[in-house]
Protein backbone atom coordinates (compact mmCIF):
# COMPACT_ATOMS: atom_id res chain seq x y z
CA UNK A 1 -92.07 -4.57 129.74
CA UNK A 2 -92.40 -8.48 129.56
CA UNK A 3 -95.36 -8.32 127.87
CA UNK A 4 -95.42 -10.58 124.72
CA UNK A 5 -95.16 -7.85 122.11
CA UNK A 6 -91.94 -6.56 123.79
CA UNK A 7 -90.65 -10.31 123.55
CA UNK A 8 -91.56 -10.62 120.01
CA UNK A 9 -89.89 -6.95 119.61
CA UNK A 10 -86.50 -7.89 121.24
CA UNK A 11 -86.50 -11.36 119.26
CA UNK A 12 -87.17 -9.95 115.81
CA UNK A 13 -84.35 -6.99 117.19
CA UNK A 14 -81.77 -9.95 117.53
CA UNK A 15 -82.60 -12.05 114.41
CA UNK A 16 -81.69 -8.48 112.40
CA UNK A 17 -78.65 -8.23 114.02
CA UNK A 18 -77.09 -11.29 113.33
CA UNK A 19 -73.30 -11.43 112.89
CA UNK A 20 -70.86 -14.34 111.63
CA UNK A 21 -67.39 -15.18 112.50
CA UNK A 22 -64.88 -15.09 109.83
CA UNK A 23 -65.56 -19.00 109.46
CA UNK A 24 -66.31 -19.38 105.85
CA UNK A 25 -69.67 -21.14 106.73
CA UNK A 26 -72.04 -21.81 109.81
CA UNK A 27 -74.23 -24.40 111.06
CA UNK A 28 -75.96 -25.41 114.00
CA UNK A 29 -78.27 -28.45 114.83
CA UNK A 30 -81.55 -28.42 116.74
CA UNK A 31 -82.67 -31.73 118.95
CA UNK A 32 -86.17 -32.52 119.50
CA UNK A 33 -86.70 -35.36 121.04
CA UNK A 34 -84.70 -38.34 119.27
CA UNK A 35 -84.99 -35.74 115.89
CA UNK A 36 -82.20 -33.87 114.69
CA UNK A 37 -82.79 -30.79 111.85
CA UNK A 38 -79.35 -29.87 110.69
CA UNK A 39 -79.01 -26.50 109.11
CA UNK A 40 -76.11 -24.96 106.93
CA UNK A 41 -74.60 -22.61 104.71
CA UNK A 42 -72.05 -19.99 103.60
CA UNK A 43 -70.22 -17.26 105.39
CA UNK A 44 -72.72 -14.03 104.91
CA UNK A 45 -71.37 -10.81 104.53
CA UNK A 46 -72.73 -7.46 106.88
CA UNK A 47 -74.41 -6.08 103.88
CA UNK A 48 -75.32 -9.25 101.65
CA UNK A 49 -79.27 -9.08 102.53
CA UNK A 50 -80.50 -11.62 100.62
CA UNK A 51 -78.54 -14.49 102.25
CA UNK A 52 -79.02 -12.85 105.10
CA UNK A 53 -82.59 -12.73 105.10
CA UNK A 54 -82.83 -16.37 104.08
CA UNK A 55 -80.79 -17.19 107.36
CA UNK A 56 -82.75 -15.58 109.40
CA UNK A 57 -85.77 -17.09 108.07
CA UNK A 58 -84.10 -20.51 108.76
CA UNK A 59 -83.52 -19.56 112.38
CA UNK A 60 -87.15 -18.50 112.78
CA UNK A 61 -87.88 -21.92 111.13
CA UNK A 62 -86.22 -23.83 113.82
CA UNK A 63 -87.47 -22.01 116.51
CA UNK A 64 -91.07 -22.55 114.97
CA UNK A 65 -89.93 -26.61 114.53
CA UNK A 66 -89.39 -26.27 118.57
CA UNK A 67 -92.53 -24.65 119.39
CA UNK A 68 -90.66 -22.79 121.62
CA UNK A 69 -91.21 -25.29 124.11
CA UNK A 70 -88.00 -27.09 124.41
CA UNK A 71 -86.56 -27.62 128.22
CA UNK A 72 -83.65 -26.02 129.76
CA UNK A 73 -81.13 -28.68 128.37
CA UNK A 74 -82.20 -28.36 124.84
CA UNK A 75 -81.83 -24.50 125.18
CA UNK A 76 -78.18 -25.19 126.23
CA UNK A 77 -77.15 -27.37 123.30
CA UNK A 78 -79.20 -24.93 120.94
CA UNK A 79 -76.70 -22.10 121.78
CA UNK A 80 -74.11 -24.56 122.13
CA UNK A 81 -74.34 -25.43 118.68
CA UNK A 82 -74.81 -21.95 117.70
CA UNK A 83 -71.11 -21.02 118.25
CA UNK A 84 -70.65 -18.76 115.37
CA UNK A 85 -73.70 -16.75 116.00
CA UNK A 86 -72.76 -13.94 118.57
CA UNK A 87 -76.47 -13.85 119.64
CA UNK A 88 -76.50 -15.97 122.75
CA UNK A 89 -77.99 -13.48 125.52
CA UNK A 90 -80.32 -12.45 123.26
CA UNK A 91 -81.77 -16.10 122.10
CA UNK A 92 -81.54 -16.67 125.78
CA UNK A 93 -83.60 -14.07 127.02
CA UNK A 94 -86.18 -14.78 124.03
CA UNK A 95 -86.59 -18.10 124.18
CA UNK A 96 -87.13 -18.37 127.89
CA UNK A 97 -89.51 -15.29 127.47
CA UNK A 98 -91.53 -16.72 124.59
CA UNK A 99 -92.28 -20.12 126.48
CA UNK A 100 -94.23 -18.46 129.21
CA UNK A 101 -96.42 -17.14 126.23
CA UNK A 102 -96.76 -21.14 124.81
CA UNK A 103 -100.13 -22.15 124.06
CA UNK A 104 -100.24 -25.64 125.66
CA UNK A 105 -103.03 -28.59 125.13
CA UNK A 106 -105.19 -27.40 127.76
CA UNK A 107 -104.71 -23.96 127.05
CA UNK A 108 -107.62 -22.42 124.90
CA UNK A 109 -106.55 -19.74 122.22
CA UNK A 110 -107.89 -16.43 122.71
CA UNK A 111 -109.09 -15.10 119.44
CA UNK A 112 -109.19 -11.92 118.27
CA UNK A 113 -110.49 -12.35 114.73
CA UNK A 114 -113.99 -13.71 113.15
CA UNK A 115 -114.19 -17.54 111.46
CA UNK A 116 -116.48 -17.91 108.60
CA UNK A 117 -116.53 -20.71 105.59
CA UNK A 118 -116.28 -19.93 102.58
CA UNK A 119 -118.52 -22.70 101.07
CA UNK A 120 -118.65 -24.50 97.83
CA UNK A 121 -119.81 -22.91 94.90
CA UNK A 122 -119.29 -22.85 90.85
CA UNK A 123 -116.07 -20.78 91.47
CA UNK A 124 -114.90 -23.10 94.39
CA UNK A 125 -114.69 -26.97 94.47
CA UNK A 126 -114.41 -27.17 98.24
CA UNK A 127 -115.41 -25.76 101.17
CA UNK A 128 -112.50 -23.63 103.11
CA UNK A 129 -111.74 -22.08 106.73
CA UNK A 130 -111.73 -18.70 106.51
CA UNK A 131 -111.15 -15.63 108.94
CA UNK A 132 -111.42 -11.85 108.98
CA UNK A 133 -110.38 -9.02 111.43
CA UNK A 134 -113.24 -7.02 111.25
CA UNK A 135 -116.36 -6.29 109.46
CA UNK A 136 -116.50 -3.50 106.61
CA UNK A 137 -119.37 -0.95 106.34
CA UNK A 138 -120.54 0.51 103.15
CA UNK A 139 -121.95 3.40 105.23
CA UNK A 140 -121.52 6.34 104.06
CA UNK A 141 -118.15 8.45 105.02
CA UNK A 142 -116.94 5.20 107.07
CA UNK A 143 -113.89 4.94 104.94
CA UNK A 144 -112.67 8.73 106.19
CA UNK A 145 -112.77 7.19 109.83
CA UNK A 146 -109.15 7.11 110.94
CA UNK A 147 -107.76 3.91 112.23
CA UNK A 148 -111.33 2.04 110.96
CA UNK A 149 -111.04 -1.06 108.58
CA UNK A 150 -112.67 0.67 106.05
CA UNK A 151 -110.00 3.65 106.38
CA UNK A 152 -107.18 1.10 106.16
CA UNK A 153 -108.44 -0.81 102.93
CA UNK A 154 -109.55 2.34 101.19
CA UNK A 155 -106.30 4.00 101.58
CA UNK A 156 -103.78 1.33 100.45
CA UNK A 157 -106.29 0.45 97.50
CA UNK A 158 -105.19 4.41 96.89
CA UNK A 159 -106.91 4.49 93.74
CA UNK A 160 -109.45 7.23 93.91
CA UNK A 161 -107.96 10.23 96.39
CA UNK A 162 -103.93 10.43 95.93
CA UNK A 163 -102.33 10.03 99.83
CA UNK A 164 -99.25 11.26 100.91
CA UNK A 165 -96.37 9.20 101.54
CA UNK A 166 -97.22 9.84 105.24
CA UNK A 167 -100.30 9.08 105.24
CA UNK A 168 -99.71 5.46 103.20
CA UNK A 169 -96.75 4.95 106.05
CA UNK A 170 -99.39 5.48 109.06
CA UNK A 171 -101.69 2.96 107.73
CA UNK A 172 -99.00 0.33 106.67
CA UNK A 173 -98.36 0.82 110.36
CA UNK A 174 -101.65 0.03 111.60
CA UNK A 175 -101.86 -2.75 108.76
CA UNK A 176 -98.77 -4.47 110.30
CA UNK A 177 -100.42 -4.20 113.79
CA UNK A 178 -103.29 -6.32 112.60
CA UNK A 179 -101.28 -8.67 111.05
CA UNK A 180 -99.11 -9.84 114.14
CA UNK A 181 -101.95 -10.04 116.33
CA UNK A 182 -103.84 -12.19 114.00
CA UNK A 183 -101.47 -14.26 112.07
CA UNK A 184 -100.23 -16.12 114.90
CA UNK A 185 -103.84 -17.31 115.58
CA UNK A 186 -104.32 -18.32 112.25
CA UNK A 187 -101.30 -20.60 112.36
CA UNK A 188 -102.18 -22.78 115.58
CA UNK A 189 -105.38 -23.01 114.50
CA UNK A 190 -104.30 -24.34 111.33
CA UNK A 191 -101.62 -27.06 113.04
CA UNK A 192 -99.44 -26.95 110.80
CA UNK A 193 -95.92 -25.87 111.80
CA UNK A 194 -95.59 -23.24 108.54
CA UNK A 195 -97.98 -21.20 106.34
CA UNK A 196 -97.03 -19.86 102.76
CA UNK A 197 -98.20 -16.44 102.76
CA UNK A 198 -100.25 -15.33 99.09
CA UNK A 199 -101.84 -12.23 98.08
CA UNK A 200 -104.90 -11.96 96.24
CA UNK A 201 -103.45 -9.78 93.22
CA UNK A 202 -105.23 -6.56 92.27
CA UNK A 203 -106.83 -6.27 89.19
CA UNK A 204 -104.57 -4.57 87.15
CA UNK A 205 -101.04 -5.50 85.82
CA UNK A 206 -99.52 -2.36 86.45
CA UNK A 207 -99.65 0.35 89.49
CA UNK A 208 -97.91 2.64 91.35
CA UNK A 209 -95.80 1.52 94.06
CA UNK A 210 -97.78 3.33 96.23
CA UNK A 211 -100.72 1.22 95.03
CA UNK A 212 -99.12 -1.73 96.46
CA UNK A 213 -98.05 -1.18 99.90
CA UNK A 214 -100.97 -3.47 101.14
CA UNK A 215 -98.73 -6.69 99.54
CA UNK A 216 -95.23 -5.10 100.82
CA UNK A 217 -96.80 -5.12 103.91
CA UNK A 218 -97.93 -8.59 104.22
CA UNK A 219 -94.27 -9.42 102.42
CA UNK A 220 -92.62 -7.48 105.42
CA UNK A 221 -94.90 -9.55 107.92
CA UNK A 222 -94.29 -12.53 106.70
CA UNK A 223 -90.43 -12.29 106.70
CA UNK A 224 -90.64 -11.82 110.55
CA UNK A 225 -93.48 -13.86 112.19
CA UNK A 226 -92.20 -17.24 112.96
CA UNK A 227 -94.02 -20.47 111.25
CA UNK A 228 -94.66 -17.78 107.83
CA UNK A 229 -93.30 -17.88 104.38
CA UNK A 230 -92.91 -15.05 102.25
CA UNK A 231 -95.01 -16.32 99.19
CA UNK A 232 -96.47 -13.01 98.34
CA UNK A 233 -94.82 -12.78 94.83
CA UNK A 234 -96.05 -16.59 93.94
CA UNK A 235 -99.40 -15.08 91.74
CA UNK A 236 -98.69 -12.07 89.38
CA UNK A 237 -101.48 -10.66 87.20
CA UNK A 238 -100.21 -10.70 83.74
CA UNK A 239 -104.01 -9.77 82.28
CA UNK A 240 -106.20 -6.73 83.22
CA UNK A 241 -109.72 -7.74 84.73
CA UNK A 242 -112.32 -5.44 85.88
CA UNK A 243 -112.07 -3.59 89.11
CA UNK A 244 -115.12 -4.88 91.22
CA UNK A 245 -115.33 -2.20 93.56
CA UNK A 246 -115.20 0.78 91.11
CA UNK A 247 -117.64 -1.62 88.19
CA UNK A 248 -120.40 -0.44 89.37
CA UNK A 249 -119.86 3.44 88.73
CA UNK A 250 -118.37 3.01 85.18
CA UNK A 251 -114.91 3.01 86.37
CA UNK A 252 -113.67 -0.75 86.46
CA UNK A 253 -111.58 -0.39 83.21
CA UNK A 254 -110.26 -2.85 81.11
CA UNK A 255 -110.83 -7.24 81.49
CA UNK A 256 -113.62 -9.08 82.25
CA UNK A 257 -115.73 -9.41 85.90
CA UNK A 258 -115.62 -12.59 87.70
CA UNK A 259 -116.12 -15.66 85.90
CA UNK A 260 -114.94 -19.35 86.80
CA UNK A 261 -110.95 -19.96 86.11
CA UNK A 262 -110.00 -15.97 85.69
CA UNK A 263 -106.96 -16.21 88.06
CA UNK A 264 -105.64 -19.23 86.30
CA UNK A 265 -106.52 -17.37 82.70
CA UNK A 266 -104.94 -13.97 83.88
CA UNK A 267 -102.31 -14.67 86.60
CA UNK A 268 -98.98 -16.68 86.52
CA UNK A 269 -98.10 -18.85 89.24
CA UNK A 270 -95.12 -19.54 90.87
CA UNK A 271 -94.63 -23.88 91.15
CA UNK A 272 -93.80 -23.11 94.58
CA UNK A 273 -97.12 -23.26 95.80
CA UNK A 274 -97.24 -27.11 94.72
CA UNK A 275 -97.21 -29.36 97.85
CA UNK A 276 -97.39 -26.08 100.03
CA UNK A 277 -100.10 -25.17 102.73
CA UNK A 278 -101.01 -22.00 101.86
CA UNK A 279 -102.61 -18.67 103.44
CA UNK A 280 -104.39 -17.01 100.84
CA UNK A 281 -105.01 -12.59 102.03
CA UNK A 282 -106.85 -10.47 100.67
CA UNK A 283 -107.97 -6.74 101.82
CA UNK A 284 -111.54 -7.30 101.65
CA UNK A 285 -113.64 -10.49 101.31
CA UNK A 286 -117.34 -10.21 99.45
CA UNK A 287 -119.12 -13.04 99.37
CA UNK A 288 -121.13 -11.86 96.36
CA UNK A 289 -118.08 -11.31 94.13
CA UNK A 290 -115.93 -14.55 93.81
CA UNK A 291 -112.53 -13.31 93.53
CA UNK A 292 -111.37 -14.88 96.61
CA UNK A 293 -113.46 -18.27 95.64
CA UNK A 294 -111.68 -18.42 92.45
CA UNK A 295 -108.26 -17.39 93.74
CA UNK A 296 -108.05 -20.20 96.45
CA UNK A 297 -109.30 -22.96 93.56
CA UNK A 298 -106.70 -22.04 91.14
CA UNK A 299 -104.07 -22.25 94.47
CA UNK A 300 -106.28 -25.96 94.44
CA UNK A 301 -105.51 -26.44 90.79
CA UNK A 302 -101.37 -25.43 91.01
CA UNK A 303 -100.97 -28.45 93.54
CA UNK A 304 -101.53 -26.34 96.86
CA UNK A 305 -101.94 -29.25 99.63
CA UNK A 306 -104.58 -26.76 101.62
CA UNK A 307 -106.02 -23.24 101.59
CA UNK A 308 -106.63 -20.74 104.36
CA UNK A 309 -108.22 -17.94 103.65
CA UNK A 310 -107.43 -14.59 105.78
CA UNK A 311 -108.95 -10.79 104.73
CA UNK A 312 -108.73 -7.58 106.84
CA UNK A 313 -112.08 -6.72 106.21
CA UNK A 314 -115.12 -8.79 105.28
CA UNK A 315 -118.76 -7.81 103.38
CA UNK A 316 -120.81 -11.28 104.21
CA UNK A 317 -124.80 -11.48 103.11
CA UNK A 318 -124.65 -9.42 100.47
């Protein structure tokens, strides 16, 4: 059972079930060579989430900071300093176990997704890396395949046949599978030590909830992989546009198709993307469309420092 998803398992396990002393705050410091990254804050109540959340995502951050790579001695002051934290078998155990998994200088990474550019165009100032998990089929009846790509993005679109709660749950499932194999890639292939995870916004303002389990997902993702930040509520449609995929048949509704600028004109943006290296996801890329060209240049034009772009599913050459 060492095998690295039961690591990641048993880490993720311990960073849930973090507990404080009755201090009224905590802190700990983390040494990296001659570096010191001090980290702080109040006394967190059992069932005060929020804070909660945001210390474990601070925790995560300094374990990302180390690369999980530090020696035996900086493992020792790490839980020394971690005194109000009753977590110390567990970080222990984890961090030991996550080293062996270290991707190293002369290691290469094994990768499990597809690389494409996304190349300059009228909707796209720059040039972009860009990666997808698989290739989507138009063929026909593809999208009733269970467990296939198409399956997946059809179902959490969930805009044509109504799914049951069941159903939605089993592919959020297979969704979140994807997502921790591939994520991880994406980020040491990037070098940089954190990503700010976005979401391509759907074309509408308003849906169901259970229209939007594809960006809860991603959300719930990105709270728990290390070297991630939850940005996936930084760009908001406030303005209908056209639904691409269902144009064609008469059924795309209210806005406008593509056109350069439409995220900027019908999406808000939150100013923490300024600064920020970001990964931009979306469901499914099409190379034809220019949603996802647009999208990353208005990321450009709010300040973003760079743009990855990352889609389950990808249409290219048509």
């Amino acid at each position: 059972m060492t095998t690295r998803r039961y690591v990641e398992l048993r880490f993720f396990e311990a960073l849930e079930y973090i507990k404080y002393s009755n201090e009224d705050s905590w802190s700990f410091v983390v040494r990296v060579g001659d570096k010191k990254n001090f980290f702080t804050g109040e006394k967190i109540d059992d069932d005060d989430l929020i804070k909660k959340n945001e210390v474990v995502n601070k925790f995560t951050e300094v374990l990302t900071l180390m690369d999980f790579s530090i020696d035996k001695q900086h493992i020792i002051e790490l839980i020394h300093d971690l005194k109000k934290v009753r977590l110390f078998n567990f970080i222990n155990e984890c961090i030991n176990e996550l080293a062996k998994y270290r991707i190293t200088p002369n290691q290469e990474i094994i990768i499990t997704m597809n690389r494409f550019t996304i190349s300059a165009n009228d909707f796209l100032k720059q040039s972009i890396q860009a990666y997808y998990h698989a290739e989507y089929s138009s063929g026909a009846g593809q999208w009733q395949v269970k467990g296939s790509i198409e399956n997946i993005i059809c179902t959490l679109k969930n805009d044509i046949t109504p799914y049951t709660e069941i159903v939605l749950q089993n592919v959020c499932s297979q969704l979140e599978n994807i997502l921790k194999t591939d994520l991880p890639q994406v980020l040491k292939l990037s070098g940089k030590n954190n990503l700010v995870v976005c979401v391509v916004p759907r074309a509408k303002v308003n849906y169901n909830p259970n229209q939007l389990y594809f960006k809860k997902t991603i959300s719930k993702i990105a709270n728990q992989l290390p070297g991630f930040i939850d940005g996936s509520e930084y760009i908001k449609r406030v303005k209908d546009t056209k639904t691409t995929h269902r144009a064609r048949s008469g059924h795309g509704g209210n806005g406008d198709m593509p056109y350069p600028s439409i995220t900027i004109d019908t999406c808000n943006f939150s100013l923490n993307v300024r600064g920020k290296d970001i990964l931009l996801i979306d469901d499914l890329y099409t190379n034809s469309v220019n949603i996802d060209e647009d999208a990353i240049q208005a990321l450009f034009d709010k300040g973003a420092n760079s743009v990855i772009f990352y889609s389950i599913g990808a249409k290219l050459g048509v």
